[in-house]
Protein backbone atom coordinates (compact mmCIF):
# COMPACT_ATOMS: atom_id res chain seq x y z
CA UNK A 1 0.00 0.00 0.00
CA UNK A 2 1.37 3.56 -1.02
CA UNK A 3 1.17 4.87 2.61
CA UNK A 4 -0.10 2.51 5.38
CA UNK A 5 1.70 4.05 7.74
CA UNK A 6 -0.13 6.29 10.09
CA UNK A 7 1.50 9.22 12.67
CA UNK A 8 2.26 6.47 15.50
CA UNK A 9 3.76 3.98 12.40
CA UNK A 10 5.72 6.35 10.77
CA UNK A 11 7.16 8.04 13.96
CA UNK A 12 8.77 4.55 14.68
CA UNK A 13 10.24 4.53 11.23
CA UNK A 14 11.90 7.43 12.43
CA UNK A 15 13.19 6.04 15.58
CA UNK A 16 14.36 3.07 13.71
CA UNK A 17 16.81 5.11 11.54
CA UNK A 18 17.86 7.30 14.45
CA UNK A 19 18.38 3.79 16.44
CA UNK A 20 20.43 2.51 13.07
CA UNK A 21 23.17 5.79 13.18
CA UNK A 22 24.26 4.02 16.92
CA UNK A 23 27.30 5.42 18.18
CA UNK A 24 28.85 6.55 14.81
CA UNK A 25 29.41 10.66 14.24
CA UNK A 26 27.75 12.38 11.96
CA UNK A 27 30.92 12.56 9.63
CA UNK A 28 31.64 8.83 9.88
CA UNK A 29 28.09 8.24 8.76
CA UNK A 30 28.34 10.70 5.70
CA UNK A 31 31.86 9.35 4.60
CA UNK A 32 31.55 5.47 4.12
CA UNK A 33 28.98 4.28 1.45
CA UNK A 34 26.21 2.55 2.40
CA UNK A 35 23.10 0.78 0.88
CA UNK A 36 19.65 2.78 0.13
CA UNK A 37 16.40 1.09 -1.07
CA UNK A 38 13.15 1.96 -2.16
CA UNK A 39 10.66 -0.89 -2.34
CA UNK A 40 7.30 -0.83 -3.53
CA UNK A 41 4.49 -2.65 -4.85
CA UNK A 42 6.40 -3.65 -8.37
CA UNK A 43 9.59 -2.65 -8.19
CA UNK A 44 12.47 -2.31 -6.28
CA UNK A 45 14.89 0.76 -6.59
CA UNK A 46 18.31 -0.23 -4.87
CA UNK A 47 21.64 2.08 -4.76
CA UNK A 48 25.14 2.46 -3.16
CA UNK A 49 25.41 5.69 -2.18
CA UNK A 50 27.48 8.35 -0.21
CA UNK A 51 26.87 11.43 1.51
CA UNK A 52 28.60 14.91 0.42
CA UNK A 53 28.99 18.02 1.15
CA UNK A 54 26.72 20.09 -1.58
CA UNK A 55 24.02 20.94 0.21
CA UNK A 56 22.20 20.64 -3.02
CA UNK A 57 23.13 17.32 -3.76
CA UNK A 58 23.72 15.81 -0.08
CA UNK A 59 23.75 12.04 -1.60
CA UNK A 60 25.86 10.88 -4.35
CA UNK A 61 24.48 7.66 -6.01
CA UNK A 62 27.79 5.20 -7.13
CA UNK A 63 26.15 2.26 -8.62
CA UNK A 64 22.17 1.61 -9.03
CA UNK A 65 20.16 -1.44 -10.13
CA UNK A 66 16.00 -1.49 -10.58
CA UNK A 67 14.53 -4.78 -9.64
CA UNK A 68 10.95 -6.62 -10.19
CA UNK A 69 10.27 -7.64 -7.21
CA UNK A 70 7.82 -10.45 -8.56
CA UNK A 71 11.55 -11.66 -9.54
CA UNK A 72 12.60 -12.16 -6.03
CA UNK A 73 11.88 -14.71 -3.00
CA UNK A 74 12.39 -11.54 -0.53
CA UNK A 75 13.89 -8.23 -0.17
CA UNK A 76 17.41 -9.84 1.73
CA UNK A 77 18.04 -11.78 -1.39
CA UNK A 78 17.46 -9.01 -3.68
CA UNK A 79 19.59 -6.67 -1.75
CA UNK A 80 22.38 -9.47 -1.68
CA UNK A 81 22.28 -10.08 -5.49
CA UNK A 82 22.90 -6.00 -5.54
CA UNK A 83 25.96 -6.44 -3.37
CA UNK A 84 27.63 -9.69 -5.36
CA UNK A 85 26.84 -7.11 -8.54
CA UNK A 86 29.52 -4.68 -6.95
CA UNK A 87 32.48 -7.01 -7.37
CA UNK A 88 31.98 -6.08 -11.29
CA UNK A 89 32.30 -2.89 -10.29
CA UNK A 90 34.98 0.38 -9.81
CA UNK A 91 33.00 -0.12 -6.31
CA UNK A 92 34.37 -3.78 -5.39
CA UNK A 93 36.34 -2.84 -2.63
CA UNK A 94 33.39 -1.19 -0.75
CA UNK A 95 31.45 -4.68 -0.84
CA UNK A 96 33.42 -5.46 2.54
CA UNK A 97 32.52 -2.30 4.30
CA UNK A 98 28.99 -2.25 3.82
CA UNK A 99 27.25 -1.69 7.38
CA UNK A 100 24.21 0.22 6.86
CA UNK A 101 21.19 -0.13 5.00
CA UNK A 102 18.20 2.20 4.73
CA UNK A 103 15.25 0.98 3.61
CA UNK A 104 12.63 3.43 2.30
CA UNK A 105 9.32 1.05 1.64
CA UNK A 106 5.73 1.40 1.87
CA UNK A 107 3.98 0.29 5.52
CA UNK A 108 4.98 0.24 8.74
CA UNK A 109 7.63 -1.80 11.09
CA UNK A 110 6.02 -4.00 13.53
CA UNK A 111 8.43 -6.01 15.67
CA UNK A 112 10.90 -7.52 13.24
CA UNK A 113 8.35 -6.76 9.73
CA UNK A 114 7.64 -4.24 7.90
CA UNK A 115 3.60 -4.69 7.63
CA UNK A 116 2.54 -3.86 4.08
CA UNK A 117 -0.44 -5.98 2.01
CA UNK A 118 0.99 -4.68 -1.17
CA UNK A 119 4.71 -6.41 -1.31
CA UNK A 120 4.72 -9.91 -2.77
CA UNK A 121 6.61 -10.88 0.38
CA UNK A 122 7.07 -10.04 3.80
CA UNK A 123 10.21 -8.11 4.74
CA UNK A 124 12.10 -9.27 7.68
CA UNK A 125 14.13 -7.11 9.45
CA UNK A 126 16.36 -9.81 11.13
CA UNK A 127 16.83 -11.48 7.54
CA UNK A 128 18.05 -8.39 5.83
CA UNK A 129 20.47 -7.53 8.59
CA UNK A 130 21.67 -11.12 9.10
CA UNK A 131 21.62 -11.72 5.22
CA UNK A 132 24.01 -8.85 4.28
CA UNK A 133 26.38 -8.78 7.39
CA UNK A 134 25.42 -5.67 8.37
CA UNK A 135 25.02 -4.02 11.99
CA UNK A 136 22.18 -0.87 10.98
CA UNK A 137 19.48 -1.01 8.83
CA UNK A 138 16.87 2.09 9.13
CA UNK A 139 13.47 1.81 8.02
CA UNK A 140 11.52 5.07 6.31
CA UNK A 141 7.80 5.33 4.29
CA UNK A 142 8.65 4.75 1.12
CA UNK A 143 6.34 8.33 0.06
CA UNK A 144 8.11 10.07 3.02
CA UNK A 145 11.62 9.15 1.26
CA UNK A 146 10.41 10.48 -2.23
CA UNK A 147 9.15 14.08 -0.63
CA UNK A 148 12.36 14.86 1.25
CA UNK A 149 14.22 14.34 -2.16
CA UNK A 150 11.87 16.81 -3.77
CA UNK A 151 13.94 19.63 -2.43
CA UNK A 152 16.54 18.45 -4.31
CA UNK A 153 15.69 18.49 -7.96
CA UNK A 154 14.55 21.55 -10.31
CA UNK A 155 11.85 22.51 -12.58
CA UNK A 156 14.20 20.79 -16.03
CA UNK A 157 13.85 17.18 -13.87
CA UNK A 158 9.84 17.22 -14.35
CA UNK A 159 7.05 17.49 -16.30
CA UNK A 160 3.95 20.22 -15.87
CA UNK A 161 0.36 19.02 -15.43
CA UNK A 162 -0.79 22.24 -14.55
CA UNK A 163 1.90 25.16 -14.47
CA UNK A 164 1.58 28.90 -13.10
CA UNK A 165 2.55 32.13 -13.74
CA UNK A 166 4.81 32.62 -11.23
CA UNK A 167 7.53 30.17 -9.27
CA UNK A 168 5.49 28.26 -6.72
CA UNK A 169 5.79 30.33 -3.27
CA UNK A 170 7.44 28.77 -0.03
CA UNK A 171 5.87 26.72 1.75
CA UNK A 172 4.65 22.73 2.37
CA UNK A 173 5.21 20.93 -0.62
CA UNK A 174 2.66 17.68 -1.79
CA UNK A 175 3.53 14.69 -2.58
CA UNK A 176 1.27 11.79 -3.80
CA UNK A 177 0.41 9.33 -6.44
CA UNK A 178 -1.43 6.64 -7.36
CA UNK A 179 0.42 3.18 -7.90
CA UNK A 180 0.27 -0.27 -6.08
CA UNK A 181 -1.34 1.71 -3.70
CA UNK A 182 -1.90 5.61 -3.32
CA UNK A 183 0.61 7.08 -1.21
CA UNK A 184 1.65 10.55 -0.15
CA UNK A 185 3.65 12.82 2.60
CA UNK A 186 4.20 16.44 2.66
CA UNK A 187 7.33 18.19 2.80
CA UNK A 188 7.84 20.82 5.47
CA UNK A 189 10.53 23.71 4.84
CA UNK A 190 12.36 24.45 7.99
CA UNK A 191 15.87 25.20 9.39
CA UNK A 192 18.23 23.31 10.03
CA UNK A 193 16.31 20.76 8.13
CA UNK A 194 13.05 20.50 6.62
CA UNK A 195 10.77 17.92 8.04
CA UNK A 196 8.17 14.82 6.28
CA UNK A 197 4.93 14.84 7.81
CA UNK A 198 3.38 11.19 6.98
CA UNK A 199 0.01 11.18 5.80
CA UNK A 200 -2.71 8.84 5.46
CA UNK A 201 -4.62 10.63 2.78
CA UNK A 202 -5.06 7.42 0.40
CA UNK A 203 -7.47 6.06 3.42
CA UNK A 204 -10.13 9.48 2.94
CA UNK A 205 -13.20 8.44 2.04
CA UNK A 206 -13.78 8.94 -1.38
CA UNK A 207 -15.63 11.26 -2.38
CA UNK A 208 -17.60 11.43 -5.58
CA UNK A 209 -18.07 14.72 -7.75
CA UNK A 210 -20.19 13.60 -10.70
CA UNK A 211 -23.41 11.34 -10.75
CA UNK A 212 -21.68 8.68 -12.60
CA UNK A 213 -18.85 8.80 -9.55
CA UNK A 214 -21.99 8.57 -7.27
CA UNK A 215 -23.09 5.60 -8.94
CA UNK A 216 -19.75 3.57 -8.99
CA UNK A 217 -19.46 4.27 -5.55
CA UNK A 218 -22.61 2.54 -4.51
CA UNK A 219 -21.21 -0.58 -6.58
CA UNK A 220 -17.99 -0.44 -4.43
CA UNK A 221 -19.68 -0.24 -1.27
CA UNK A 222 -21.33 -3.83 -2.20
CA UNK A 223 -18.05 -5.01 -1.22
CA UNK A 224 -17.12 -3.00 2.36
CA UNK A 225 -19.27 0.06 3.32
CA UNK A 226 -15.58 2.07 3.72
CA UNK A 227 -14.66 2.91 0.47
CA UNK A 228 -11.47 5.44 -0.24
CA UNK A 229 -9.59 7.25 -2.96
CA UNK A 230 -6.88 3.73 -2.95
CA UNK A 231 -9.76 1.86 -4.01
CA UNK A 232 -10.29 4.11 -7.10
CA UNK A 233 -6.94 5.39 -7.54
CA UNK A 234 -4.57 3.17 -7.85
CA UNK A 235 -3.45 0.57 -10.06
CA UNK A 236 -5.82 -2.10 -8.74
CA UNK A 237 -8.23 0.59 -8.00
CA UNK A 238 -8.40 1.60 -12.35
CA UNK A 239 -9.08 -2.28 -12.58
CA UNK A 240 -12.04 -1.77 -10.13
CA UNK A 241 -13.16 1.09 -12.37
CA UNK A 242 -13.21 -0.97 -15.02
CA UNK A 243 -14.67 -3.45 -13.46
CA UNK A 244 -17.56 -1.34 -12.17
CA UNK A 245 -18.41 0.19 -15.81
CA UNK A 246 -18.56 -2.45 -17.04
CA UNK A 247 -21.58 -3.57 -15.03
CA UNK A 248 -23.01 -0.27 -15.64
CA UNK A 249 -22.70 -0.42 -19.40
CA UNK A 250 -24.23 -4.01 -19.31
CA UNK A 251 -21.04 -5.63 -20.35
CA UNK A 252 -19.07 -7.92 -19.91
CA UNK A 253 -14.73 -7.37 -18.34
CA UNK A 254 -12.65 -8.32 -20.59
CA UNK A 255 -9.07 -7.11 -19.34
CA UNK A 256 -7.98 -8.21 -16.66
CA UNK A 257 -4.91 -5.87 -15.23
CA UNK A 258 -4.72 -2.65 -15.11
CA UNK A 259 -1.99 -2.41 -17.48
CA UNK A 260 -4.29 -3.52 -19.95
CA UNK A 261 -7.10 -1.07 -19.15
CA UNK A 262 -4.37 1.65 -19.57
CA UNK A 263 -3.40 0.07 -22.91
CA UNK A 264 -7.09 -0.03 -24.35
CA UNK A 265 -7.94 3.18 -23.04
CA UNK A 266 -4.88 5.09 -24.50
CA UNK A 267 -5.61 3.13 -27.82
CA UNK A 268 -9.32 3.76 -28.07
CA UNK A 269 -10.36 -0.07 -28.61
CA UNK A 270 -13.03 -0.14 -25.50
CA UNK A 271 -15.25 2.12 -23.97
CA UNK A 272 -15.27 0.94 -20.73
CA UNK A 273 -11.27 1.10 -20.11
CA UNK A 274 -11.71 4.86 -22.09
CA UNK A 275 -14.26 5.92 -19.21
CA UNK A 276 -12.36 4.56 -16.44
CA UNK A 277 -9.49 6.26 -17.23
CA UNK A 278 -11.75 9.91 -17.21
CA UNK A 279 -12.98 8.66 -14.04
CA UNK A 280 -9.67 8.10 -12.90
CA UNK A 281 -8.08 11.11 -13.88
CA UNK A 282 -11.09 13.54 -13.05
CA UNK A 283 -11.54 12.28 -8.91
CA UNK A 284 -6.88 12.60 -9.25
CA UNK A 285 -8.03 16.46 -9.69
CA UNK A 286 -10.35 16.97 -7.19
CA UNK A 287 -8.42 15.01 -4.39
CA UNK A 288 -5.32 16.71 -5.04
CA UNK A 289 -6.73 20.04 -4.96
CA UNK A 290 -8.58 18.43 -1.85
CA UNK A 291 -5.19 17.64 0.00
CA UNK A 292 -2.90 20.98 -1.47
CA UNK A 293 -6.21 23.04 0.33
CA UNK A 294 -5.87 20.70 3.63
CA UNK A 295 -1.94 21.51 3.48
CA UNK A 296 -1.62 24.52 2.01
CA UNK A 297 0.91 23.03 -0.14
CA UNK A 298 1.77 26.92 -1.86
CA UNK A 299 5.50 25.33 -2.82
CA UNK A 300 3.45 22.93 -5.13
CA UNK A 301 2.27 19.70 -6.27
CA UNK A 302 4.47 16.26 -7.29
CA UNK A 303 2.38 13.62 -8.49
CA UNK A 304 4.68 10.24 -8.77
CA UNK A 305 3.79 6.80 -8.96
CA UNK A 306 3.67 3.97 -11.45
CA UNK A 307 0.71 5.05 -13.44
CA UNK A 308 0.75 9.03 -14.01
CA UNK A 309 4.03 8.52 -16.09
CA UNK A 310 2.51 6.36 -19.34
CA UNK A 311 -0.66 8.16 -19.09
CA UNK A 312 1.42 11.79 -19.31
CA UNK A 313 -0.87 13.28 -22.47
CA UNK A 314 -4.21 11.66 -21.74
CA UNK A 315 -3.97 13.45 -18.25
CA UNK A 316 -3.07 16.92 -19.41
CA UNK A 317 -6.31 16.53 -21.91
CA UNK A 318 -8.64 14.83 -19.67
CA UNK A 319 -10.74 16.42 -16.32
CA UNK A 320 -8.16 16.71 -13.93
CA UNK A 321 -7.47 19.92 -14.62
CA UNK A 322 -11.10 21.24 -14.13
CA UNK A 323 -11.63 19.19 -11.02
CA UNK A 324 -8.20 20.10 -9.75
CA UNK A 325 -9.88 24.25 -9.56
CA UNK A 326 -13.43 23.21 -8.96
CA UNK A 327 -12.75 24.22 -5.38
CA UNK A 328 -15.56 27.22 -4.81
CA UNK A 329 -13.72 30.33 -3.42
CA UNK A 330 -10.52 28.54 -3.29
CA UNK A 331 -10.20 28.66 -7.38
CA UNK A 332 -8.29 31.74 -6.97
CA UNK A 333 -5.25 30.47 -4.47
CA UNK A 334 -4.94 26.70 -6.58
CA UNK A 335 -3.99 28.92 -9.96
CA UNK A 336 -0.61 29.69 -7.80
CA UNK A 337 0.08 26.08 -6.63
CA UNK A 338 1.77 24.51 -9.76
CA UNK A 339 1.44 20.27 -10.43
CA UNK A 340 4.01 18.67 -11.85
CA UNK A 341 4.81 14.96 -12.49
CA UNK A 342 7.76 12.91 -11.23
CA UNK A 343 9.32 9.53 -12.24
CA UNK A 344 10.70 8.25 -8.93
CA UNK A 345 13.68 7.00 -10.32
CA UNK A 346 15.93 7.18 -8.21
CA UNK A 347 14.44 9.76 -5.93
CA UNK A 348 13.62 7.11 -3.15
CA UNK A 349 16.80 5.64 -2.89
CA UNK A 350 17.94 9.52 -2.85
CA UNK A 351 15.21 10.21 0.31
CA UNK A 352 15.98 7.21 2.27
CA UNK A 353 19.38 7.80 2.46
CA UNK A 354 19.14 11.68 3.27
CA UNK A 355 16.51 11.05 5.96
CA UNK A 356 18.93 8.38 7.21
CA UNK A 357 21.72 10.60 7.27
CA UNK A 358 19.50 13.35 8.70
CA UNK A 359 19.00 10.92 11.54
CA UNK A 360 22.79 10.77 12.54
CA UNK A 361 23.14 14.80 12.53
CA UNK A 362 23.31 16.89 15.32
CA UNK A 363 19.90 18.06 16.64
CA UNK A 364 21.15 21.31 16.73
CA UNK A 365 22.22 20.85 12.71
CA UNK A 366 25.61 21.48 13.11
CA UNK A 367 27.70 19.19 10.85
CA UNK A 368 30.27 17.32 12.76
CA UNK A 369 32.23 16.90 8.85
CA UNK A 370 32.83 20.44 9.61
């Protein structure tokens, strides 16, 4: 799931990492490379990396492998393969020194697992740490990791859904999108460091805006009378969609993942999989508006996730823009908050391993490299 993790969850994550720096100074941490993962749903995002001293690039990224995590009996084997791969590598030495590991991945850490409905596995705590030798492994939201990179990349590194006049304005800064599951976290300026605030916005009830939203809804509460924005947006919320229009077009599913919805709708070759994309992109407008009004997110929008990224065109054309300033009085102030799309990349891997080092500074943000 995107973003399982609720205030209580995600404030352990936080302890976790602070618990993984142990004894070592902030300088030692920065200096010796380390391992950084994001792990979601599908994939698996998996770097060495070190930290510098540019404080707008704080992690350098030395080698970096994306994995299918369908691929993989568990997360410690995947993350071992990644180390034997460094022996091919200007980085071979390093494979020796490896001590840390953060882990930026979707859920929360109960006893010695990371609780999350979404992997293909369960992650073990114990297993990574006793697979890979190493003595601290820190454990972050996946969604959290991805908004404290935000700060770190420009305007050139994304793509507008709905751009403004003007450079967005400080302030919090949004970050959500639909994938495996719909995630998002908000980024908090602040000195010495900004701050994540975990959010457990893909739980909201959804609410529809149109009486053909109305009437899915009532077929998705045959199933549990809580419905919420995951179960519409997200990947196996489209197939739901689909599902659901189908029954109210009198027809009969014929795809069966949401990869081939997508692919129909973007090609035009059924109706149903062309509507539940609108739908899809059209209730993406109104919650986002929704959460940069319960935020007020004036330094902007990301969307990320799995989906947004092949769907690019068909979202700039469709309802979400409409929806997104359908917002009463409010209208006015959303025409200054900018949207723009991310590919995660490597932007997880990039987050976990700044929050981690984050974790080993100072608290009153004085660098001990210094």
């Amino acid at each position: 799931m995107g973003d399982i993790a609720n205030q209580q969850h995600a404030s352990r994550s936080l302890v976790e990492a602070s618990a993984a720096c142990g004894t070592t100074s902030a300088g030692a941490a920065a200096s010796e490379p380390f391992l950084a993962a994001d792990v979601g749903g599908t994939h698996a995002r998996v770097g060495l990396v070190v930290g510098t001293t540019d404080a707008a690039r704080p992690i350098r990224v030395l080698h970096y492998h994306r994995y299918s995590c369908a691929d993989w009996s568990d997360l410690a084997a995947m993350l071992q393969d990644f180390v034997q791969q460094l022996a091919s590598t200007p980085h071979a030495a390093t494979r020796s020194r490896i001590e840390r590991c953060a882990v930026a991945c979707a859920g929360y850490v109960l006893d010695d697992a990371v609780v999350n409905e979404n992997l293909p596995w369960p992650v073990s705590i114990r297993a990574i740490r006793d697979g890979l030798g190493i003595r601290r492994l820190a454990v972050i939201n996946d969604f959290e990791a991805v908004a404290y990179a935000t700060q770190f990349i420009g305007a050139d590194e994304t793509r507008p859904v709905i751009a403004t006049a003007q450079p967005p304005q400080p302030g919090p800064v949004l970050v959500m999108g639909p994938g495996t599951g719909l995630g998002s976290a908000v980024l908090l300026p602040g000195q010495p460091r900004a701050q994540v605030l975990a959010s457990e916005a893909g739980l909201v009830s959804l609410a529809p805006g149109t009486e053909r939203e109305i009437e899915i809804l009532r077929l998705f509460r045959r199933e549990r009378p809580h419905v919420s924005y995951e179960d519409a947006l997200s990947g196996p919320g489209l197939l739901k969609l689909y599902r659901a229009l189908c029954e109210l077009r009198d027809g009969t599913p014929r795809l069966l993942t949401p990869a081939e919805v997508t692919g129909a709708a973007l090609a035009g070759s059924d109706g149903a999989a062309l509507e539940a994309l609108h739908v899809f992109c059209g209730l993406l407008g109104s919650f986002v508006a929704d959460l940069v009004l319960l935020y007020r997110a004036s330094g902007g929008a990301y969307l990320a996730g799995g989906i947004l990224p092949q769907i690019l065109p068909f979202l700039q054309a469709s309802t979400f823009s409409e929806r997104y300033f359908n917002k009463g009085v409010m209208r006015a102030y959303l025409h200054q908050v900018p949207v723009r799309l991310i590919e995660p990349g490597q932007l997880g891997v990039l987050g976990a391993a700044g929050m981690y080092l984050d974790s080993c500074m100072p608290s009153d943000g004085r660098d001990e490299r210094a």
